[in-house]
PDB file of N, CA and C in Angstrom:
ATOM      1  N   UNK A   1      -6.694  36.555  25.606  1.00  0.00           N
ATOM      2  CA  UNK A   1      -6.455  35.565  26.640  1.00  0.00           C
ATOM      3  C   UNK A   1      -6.836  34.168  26.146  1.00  0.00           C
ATOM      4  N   UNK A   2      -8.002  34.214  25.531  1.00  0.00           N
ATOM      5  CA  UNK A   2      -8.509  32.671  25.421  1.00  0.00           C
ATOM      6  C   UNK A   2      -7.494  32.050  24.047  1.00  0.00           C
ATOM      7  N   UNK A   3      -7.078  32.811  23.128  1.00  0.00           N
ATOM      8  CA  UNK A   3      -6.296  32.703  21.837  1.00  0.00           C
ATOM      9  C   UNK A   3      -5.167  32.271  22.358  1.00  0.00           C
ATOM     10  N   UNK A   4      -4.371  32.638  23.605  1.00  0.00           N
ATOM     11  CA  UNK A   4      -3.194  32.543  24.111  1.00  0.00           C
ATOM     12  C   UNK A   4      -2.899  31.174  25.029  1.00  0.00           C
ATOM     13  N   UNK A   5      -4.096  30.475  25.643  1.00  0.00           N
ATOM     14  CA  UNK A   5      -4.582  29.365  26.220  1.00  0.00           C
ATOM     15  C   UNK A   5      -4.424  28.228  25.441  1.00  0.00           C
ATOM     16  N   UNK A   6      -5.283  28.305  23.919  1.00  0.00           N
ATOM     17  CA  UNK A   6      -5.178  27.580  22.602  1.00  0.00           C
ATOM     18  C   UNK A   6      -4.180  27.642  22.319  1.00  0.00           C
ATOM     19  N   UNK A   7      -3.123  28.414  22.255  1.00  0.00           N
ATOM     20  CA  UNK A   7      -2.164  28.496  21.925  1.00  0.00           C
ATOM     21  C   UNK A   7      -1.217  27.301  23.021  1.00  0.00           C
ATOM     22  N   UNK A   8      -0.899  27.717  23.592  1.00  0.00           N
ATOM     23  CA  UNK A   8      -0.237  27.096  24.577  1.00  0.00           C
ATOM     24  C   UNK A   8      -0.784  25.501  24.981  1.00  0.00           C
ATOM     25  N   UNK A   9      -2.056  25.360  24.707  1.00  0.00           N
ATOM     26  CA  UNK A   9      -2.679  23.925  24.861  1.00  0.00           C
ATOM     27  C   UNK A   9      -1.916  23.185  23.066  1.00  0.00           C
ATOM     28  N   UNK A  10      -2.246  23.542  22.438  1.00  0.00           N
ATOM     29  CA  UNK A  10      -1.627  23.431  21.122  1.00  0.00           C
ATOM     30  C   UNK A  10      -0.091  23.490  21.175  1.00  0.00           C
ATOM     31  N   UNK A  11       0.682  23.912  21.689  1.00  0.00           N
ATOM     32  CA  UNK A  11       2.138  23.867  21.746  1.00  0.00           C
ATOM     33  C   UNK A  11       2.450  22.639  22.457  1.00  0.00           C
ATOM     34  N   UNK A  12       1.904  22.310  23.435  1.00  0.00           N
ATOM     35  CA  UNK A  12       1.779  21.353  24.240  1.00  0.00           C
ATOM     36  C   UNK A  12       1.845  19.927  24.045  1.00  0.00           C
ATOM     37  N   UNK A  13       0.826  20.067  23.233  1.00  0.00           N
ATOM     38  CA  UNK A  13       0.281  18.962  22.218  1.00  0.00           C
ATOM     39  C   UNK A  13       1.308  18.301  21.218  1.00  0.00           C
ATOM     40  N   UNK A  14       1.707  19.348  20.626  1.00  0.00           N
ATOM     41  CA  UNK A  14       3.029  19.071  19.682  1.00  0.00           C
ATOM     42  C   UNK A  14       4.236  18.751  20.482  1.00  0.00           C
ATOM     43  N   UNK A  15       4.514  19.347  21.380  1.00  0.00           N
ATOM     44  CA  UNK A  15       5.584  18.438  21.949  1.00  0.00           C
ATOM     45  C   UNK A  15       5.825  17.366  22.886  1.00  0.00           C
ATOM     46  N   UNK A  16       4.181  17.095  23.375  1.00  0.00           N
ATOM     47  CA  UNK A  16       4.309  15.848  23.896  1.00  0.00           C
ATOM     48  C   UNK A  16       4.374  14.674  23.388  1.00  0.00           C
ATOM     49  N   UNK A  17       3.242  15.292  22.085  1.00  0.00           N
ATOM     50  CA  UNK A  17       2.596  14.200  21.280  1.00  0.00           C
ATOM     51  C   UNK A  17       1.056  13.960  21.970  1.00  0.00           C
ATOM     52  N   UNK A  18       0.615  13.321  20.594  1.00  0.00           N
ATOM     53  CA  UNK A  18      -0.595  12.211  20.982  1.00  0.00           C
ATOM     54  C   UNK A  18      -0.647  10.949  22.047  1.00  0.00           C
ATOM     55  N   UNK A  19      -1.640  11.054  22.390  1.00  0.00           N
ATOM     56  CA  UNK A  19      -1.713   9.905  23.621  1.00  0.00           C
ATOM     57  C   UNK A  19      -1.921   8.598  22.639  1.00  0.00           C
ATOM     58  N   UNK A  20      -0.968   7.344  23.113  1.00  0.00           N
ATOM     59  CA  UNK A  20      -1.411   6.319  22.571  1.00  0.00           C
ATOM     60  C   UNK A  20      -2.640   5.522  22.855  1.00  0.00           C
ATOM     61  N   UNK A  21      -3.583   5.029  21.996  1.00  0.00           N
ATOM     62  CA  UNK A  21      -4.499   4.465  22.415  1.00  0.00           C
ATOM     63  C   UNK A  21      -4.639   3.723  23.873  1.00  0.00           C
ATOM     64  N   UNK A  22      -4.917   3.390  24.788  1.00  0.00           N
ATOM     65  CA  UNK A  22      -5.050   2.872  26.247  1.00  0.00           C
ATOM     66  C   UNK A  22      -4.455   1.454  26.323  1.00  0.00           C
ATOM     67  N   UNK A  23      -4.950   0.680  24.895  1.00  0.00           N
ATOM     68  CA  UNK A  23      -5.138  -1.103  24.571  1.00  0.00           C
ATOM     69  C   UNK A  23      -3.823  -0.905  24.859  1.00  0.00           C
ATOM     70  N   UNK A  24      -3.233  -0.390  23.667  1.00  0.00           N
ATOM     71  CA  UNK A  24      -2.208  -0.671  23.409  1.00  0.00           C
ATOM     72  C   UNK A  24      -0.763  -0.460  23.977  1.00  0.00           C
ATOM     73  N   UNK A  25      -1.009   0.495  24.548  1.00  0.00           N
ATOM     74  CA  UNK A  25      -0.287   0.749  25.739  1.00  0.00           C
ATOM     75  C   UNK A  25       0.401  -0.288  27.033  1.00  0.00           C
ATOM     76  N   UNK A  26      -0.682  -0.675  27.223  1.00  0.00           N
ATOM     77  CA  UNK A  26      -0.478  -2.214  28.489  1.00  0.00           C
ATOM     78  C   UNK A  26       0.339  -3.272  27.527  1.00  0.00           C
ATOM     79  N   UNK A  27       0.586  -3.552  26.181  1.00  0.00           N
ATOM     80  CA  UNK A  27       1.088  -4.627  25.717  1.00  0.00           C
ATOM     81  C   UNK A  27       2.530  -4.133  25.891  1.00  0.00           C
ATOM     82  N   UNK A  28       3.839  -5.044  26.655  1.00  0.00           N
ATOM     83  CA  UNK A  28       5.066  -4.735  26.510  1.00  0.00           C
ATOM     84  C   UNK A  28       5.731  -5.495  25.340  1.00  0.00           C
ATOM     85  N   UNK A  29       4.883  -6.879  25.420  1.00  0.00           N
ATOM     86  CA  UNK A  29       5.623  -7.739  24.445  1.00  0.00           C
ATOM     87  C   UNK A  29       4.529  -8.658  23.855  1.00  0.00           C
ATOM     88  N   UNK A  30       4.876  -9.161  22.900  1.00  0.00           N
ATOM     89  CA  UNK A  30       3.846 -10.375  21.779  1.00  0.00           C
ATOM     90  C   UNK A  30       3.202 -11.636  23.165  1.00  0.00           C
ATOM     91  N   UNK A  31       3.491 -11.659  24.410  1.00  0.00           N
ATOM     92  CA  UNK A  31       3.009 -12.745  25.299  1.00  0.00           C
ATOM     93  C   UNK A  31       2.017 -12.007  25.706  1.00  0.00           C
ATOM     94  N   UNK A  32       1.979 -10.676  25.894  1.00  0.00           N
ATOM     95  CA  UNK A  32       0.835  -9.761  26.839  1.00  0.00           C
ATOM     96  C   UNK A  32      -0.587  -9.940  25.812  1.00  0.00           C
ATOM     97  N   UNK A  33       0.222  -9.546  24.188  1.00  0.00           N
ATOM     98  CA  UNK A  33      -1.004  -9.704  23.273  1.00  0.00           C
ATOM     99  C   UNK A  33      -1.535 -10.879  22.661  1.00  0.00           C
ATOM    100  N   UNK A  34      -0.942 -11.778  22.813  1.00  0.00           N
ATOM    101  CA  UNK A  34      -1.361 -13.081  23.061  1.00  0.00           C
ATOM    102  C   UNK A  34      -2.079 -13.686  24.130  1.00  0.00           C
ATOM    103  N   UNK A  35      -2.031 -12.834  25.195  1.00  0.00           N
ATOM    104  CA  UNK A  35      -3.215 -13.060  26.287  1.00  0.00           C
ATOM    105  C   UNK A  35      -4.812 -12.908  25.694  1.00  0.00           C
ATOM    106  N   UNK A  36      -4.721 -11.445  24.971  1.00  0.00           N
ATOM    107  CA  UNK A  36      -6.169 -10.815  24.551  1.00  0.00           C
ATOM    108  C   UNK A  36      -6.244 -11.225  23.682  1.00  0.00           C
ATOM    109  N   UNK A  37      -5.431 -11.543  22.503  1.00  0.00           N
ATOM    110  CA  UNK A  37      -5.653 -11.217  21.126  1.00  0.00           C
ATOM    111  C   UNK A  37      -4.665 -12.391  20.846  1.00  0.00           C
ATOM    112  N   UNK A  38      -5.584 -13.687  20.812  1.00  0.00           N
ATOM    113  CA  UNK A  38      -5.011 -15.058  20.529  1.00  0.00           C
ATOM    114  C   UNK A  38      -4.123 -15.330  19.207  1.00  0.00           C
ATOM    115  N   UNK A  39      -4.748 -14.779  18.470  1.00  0.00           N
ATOM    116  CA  UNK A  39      -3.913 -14.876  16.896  1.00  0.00           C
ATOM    117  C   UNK A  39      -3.595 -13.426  16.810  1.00  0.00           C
ATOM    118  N   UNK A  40      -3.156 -12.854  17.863  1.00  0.00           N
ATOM    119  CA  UNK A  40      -2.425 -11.482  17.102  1.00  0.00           C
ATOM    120  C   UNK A  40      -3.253 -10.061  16.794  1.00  0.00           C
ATOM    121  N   UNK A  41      -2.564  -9.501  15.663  1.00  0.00           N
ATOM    122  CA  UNK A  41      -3.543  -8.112  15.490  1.00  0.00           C
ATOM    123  C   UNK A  41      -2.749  -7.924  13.871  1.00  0.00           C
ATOM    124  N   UNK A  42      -3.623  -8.079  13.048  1.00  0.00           N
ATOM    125  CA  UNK A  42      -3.797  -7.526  11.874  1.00  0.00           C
ATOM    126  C   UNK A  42      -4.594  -6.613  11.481  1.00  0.00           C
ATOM    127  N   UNK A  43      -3.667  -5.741  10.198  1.00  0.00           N
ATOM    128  CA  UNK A  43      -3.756  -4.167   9.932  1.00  0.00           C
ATOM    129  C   UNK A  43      -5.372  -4.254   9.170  1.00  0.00           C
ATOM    130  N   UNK A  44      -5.699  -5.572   8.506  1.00  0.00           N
ATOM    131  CA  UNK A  44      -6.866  -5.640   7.311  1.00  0.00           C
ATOM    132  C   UNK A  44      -7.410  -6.961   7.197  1.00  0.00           C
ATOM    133  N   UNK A  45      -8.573  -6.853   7.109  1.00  0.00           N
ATOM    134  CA  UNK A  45      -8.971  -8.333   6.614  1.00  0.00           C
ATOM    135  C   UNK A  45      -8.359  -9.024   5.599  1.00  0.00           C
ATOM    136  N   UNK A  46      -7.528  -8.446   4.278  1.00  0.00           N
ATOM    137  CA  UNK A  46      -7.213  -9.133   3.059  1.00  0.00           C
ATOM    138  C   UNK A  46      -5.726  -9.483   3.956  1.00  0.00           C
ATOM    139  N   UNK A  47      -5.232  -9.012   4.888  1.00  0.00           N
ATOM    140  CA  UNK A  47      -3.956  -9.565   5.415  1.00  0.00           C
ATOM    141  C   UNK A  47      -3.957 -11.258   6.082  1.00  0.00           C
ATOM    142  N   UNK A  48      -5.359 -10.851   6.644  1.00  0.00           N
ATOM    143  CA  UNK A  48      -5.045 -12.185   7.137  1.00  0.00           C
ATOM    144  C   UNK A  48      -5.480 -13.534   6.469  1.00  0.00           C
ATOM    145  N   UNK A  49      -6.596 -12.767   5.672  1.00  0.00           N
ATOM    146  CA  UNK A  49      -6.731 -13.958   4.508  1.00  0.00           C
ATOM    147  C   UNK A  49      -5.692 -14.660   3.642  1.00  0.00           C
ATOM    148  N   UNK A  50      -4.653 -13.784   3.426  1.00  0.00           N
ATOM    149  CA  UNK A  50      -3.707 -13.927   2.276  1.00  0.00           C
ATOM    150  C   UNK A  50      -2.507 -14.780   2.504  1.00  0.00           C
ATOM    151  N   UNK A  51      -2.513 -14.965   4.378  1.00  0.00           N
ATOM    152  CA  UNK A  51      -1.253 -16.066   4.785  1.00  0.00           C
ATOM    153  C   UNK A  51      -1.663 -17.401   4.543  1.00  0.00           C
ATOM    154  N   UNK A  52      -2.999 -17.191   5.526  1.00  0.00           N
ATOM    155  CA  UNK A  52      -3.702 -18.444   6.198  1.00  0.00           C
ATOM    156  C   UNK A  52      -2.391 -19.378   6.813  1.00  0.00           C
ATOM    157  N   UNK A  53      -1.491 -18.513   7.563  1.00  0.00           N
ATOM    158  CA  UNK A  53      -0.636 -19.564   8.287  1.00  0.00           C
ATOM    159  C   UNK A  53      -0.913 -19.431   9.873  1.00  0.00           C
ATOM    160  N   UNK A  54      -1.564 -18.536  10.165  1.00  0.00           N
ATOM    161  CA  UNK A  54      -1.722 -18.559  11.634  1.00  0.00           C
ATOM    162  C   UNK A  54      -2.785 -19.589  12.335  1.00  0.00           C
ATOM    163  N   UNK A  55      -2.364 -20.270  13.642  1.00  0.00           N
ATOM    164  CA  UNK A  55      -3.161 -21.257  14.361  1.00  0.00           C
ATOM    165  C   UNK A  55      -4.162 -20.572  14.466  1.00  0.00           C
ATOM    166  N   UNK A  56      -4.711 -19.789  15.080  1.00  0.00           N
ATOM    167  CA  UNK A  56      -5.487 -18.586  15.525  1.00  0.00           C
ATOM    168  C   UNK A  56      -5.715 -17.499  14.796  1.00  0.00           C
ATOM    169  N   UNK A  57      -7.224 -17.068  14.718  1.00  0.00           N
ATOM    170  CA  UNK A  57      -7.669 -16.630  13.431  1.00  0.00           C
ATOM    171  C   UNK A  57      -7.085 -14.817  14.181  1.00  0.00           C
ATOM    172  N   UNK A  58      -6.305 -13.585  13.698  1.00  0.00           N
ATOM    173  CA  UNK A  58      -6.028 -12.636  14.122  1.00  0.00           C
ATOM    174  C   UNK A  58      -7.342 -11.986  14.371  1.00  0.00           C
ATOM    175  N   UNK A  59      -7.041 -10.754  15.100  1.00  0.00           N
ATOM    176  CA  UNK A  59      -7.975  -9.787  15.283  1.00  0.00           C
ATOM    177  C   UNK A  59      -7.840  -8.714  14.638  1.00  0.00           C
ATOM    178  N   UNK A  60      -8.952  -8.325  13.990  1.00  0.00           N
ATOM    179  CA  UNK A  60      -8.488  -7.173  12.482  1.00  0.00           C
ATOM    180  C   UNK A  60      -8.962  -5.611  13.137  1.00  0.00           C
ATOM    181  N   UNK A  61      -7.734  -4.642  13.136  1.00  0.00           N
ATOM    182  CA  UNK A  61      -7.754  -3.703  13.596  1.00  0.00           C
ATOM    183  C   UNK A  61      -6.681  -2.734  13.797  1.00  0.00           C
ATOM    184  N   UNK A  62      -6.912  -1.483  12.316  1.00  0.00           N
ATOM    185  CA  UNK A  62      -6.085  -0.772  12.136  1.00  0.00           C
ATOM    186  C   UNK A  62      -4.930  -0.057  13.023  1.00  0.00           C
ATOM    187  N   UNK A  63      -5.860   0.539  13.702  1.00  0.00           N
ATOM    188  CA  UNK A  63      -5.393   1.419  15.059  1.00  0.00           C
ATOM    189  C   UNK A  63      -4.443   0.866  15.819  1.00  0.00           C
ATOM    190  N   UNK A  64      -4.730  -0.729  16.391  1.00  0.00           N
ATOM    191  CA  UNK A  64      -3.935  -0.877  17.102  1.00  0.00           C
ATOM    192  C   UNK A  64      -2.599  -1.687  16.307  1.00  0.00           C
ATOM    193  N   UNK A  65      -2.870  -2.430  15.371  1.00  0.00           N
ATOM    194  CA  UNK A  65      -1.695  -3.039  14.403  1.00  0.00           C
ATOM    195  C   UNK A  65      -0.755  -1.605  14.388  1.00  0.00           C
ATOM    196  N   UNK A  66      -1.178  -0.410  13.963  1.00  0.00           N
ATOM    197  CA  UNK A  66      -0.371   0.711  13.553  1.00  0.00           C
ATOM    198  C   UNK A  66       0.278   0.985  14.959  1.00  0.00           C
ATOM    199  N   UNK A  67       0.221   0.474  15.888  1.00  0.00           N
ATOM    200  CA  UNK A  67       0.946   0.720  17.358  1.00  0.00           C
ATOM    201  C   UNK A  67       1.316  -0.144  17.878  1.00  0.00           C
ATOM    202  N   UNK A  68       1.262  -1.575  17.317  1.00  0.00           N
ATOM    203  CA  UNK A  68       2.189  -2.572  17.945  1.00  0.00           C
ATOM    204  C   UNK A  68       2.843  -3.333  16.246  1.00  0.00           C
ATOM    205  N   UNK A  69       3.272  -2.376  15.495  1.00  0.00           N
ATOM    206  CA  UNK A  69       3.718  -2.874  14.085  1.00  0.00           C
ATOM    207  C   UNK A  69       5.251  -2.844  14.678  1.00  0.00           C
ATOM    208  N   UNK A  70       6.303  -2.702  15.535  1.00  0.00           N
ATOM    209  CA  UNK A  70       7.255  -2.848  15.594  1.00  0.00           C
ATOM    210  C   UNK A  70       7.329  -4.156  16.211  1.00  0.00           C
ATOM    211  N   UNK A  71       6.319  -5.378  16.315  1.00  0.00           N
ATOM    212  CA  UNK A  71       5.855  -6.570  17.048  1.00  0.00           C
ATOM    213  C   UNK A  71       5.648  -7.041  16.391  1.00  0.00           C
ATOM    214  N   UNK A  72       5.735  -6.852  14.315  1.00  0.00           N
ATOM    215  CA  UNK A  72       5.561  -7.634  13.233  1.00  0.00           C
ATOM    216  C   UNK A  72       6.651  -8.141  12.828  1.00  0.00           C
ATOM    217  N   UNK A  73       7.584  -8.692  13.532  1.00  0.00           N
ATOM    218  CA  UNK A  73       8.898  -9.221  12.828  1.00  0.00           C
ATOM    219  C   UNK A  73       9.148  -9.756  11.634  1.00  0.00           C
ATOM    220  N   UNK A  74       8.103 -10.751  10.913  1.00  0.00           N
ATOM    221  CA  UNK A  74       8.159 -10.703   9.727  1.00  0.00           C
ATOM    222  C   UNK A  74       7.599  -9.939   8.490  1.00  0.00           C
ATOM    223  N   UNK A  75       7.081  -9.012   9.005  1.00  0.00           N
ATOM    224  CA  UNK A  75       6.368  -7.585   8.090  1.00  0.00           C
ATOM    225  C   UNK A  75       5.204  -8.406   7.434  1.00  0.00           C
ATOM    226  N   UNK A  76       4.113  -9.277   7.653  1.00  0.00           N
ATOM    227  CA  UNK A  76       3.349  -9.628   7.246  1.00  0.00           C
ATOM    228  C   UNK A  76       2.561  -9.148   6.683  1.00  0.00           C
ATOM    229  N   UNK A  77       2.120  -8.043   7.964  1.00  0.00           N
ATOM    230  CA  UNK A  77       0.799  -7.193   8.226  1.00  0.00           C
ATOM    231  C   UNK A  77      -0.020  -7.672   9.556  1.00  0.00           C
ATOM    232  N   UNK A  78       0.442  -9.143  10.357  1.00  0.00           N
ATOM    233  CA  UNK A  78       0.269  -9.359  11.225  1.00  0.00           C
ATOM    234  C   UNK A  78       1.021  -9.297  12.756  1.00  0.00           C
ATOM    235  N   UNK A  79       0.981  -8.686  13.307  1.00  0.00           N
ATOM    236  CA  UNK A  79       1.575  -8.524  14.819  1.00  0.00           C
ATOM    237  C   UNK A  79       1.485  -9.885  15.532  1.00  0.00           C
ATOM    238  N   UNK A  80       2.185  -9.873  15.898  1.00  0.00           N
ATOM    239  CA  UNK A  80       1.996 -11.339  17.162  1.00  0.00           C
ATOM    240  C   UNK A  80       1.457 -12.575  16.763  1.00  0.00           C
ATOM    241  N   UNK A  81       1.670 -12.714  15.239  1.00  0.00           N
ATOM    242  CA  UNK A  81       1.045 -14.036  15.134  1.00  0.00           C
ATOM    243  C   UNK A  81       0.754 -15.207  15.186  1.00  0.00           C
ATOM    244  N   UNK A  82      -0.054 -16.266  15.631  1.00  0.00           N
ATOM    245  CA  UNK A  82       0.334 -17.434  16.368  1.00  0.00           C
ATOM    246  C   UNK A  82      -0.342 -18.631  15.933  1.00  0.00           C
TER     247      UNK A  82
END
């Protein structure tokens, strides 16, 4: 019984998927994350060092760059940058 539970919680899982982080979720577009996250969201510290074109210094943080990277239009490594 309990093997068959796991089982089925585990099947579950795979076809829903993973829950996206919470943050990131509420952002629809680059204005929402520009509310919180003034200069954006970069994947690494050496990313944002390496432009130095943004007004606003980004916020460095894997997790959520990897979930709003379709919001990097110029493939920087920075999301929303401003």
């Amino acid at each position: 019984m309990r093997n068959s539970i796991a089982a089925a919680l585990l099947a579950t899982l795979l076809v829903v998927g993973a829950p996206m982080p919470a943050e990131a979720s509420k952002f629809k577009n680059c204005t929402a994350v520009n509310k919180v996250h003034k200069g954006g969201v970069a994947k690494s510290a050496e990313t944002v060092n390496a432009g130095g074109k943004t007004k606003n210094q980004p916020t460095v943080d894997a997790k959520l760059y990897k979930t709003l990277k379709s919001m990097d239009r110029d493939k920087d490594g920075i999301a929303c940058e401003k």
